[in-house]
Protein backbone atom coordinates (compact mmCIF):
# COMPACT_ATOMS: atom_id res chain seq x y z
CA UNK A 1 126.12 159.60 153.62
CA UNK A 2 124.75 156.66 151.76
CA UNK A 3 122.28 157.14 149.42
CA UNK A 4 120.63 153.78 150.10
CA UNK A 5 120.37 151.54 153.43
CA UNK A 6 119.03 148.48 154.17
CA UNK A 7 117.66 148.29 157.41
CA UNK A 8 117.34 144.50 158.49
CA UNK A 9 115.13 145.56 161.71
CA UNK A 10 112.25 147.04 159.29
CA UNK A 11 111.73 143.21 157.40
CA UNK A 12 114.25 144.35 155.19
CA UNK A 13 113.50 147.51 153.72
CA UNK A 14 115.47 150.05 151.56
CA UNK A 15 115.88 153.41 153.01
CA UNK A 16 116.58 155.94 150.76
CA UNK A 17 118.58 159.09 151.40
CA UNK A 18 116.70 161.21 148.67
CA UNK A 19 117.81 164.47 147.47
CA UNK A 20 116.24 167.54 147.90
CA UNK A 21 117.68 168.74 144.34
CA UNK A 22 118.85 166.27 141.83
CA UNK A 23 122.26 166.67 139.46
CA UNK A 24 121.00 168.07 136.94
CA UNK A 25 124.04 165.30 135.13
CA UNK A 26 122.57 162.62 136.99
CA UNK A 27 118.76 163.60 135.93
CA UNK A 28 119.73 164.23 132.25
CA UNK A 29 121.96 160.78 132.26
CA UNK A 30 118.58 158.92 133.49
CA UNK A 31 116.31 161.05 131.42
CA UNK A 32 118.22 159.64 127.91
CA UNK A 33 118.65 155.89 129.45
CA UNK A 34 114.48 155.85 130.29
CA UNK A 35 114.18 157.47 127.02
CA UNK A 36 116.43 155.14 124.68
CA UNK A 37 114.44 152.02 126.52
CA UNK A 38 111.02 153.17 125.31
CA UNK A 39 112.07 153.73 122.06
CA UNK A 40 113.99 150.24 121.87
CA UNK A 41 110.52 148.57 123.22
CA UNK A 42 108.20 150.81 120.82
CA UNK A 43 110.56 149.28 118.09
CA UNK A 44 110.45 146.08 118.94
CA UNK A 45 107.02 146.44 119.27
CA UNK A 46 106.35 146.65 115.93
CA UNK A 47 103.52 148.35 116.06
CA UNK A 48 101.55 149.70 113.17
CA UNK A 49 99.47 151.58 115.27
CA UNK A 50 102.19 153.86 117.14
CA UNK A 51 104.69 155.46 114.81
CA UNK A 52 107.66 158.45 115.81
CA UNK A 53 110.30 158.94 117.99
CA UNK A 54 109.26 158.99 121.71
CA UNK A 55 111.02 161.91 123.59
CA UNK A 56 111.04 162.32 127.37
CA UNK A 57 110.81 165.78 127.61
CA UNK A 58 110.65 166.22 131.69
CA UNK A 59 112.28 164.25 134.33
CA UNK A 60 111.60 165.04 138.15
CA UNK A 61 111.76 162.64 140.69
CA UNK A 62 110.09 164.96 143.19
CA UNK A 63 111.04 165.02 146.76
CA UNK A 64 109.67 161.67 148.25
CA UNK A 65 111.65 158.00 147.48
CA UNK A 66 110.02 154.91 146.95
CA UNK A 67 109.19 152.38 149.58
CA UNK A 68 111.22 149.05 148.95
CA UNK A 69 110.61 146.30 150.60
CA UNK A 70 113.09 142.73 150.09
CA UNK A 71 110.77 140.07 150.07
CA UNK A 72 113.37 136.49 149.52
CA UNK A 73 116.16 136.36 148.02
CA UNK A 74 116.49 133.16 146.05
CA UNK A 75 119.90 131.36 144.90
CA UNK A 76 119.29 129.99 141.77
CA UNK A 77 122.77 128.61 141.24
CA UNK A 78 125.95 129.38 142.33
CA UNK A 79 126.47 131.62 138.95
CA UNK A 80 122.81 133.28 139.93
CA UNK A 81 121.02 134.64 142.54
CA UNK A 82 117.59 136.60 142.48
CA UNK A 83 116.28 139.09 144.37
CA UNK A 84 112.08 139.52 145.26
CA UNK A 85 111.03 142.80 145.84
CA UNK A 86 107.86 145.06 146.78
CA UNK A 87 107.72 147.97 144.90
CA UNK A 88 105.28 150.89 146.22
CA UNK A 89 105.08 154.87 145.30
CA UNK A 90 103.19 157.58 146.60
CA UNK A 91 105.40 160.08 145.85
CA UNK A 92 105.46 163.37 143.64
CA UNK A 93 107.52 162.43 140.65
CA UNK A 94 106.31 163.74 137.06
CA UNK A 95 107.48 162.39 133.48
CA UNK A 96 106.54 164.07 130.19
CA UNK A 97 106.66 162.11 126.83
CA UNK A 98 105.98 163.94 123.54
CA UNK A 99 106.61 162.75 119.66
CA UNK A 100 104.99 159.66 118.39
CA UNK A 101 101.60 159.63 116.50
CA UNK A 102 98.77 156.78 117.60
CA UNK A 103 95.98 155.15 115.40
CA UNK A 104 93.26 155.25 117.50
CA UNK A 105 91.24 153.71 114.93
CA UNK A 106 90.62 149.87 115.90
CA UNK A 107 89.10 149.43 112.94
CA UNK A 108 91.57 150.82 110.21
CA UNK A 109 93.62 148.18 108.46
CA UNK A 110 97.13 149.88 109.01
CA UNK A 111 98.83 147.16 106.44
CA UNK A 112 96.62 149.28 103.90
CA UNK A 113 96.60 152.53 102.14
CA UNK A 114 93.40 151.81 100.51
CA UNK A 115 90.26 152.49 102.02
CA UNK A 116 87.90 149.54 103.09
CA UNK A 117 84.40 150.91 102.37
CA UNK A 118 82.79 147.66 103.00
CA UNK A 119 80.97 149.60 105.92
CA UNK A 120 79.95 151.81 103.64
CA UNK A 121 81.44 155.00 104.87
CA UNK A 122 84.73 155.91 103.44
CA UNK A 123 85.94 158.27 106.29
CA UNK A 124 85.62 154.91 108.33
CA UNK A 125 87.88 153.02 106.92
CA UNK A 126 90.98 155.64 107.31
CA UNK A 127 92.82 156.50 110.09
CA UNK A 128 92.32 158.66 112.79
CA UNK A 129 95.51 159.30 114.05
CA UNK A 130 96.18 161.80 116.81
CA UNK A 131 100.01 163.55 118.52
CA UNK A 132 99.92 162.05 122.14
CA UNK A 133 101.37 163.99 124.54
CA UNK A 134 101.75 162.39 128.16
CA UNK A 135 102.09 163.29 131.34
CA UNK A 136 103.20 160.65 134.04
CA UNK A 137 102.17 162.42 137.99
């Protein structure tokens, strides 16, 4: 039993076979890969206004797949070849992320430990940073 089909009659859609109950190897293996990704593009980033280590601290890909749809594929070159896709979820997966801080404060000067009381209010001029906890469902 494949986990994926393509069924030509259906304009070339994906069919999934989609578990009831996940590996718990396979989850955790895909939980660290989406995890390492988003901290690799938080760090590239750069960003003054997000700092910590992002966590994903729940993976579930719930019980329904996603509906893929092959739009063209496209040769590029002989060495290349890319594929168009259509991408849609209604589905019942959840994803919790916990441990990085975010400035919320558009207007503090994050290069700065100074405050900028040209507005005339010190308690404007520093951060307001809060814990962000997320929840993907």
């Amino acid at each position: 039993n494949s986990f994926c089909t393509l069924l030509a009659d259906q304009g070339m859609s994906l069919h999934f076979t989609w578990p009831v109950a996940w590996d718990a190897d396979f989850i955790e293996g895909l939980r660290h890969q989406l995890q390492e990704r988003l901290r690799s593009a938080l760090k590239a980033a750069d960003s003054t206004l997000i700092k910590g280590q992002i966590t994903v601290d729940n993976l579930d890909l719930g019980s329904k797949p996603p509906e893929v749809q092959i739009v063209g594929v496209h040769a590029a070159s002989a060495d290349f070849t890319s594929v168009e896709v259509r991408l849609r979820y209604d589905g019942n997966a959840r994803l919790a992320v916990s441990g990085v801080q975010v400035n919320i404060d558009p207007m503090h000067r994050p290069d700065s430990e100074e405050c900028d009381t040209s507005l005339g209010d010190a308690n404007h001029a520093r951060p307001f940073v809060i814990n962000f906890t997320g929840r993907i469902v």
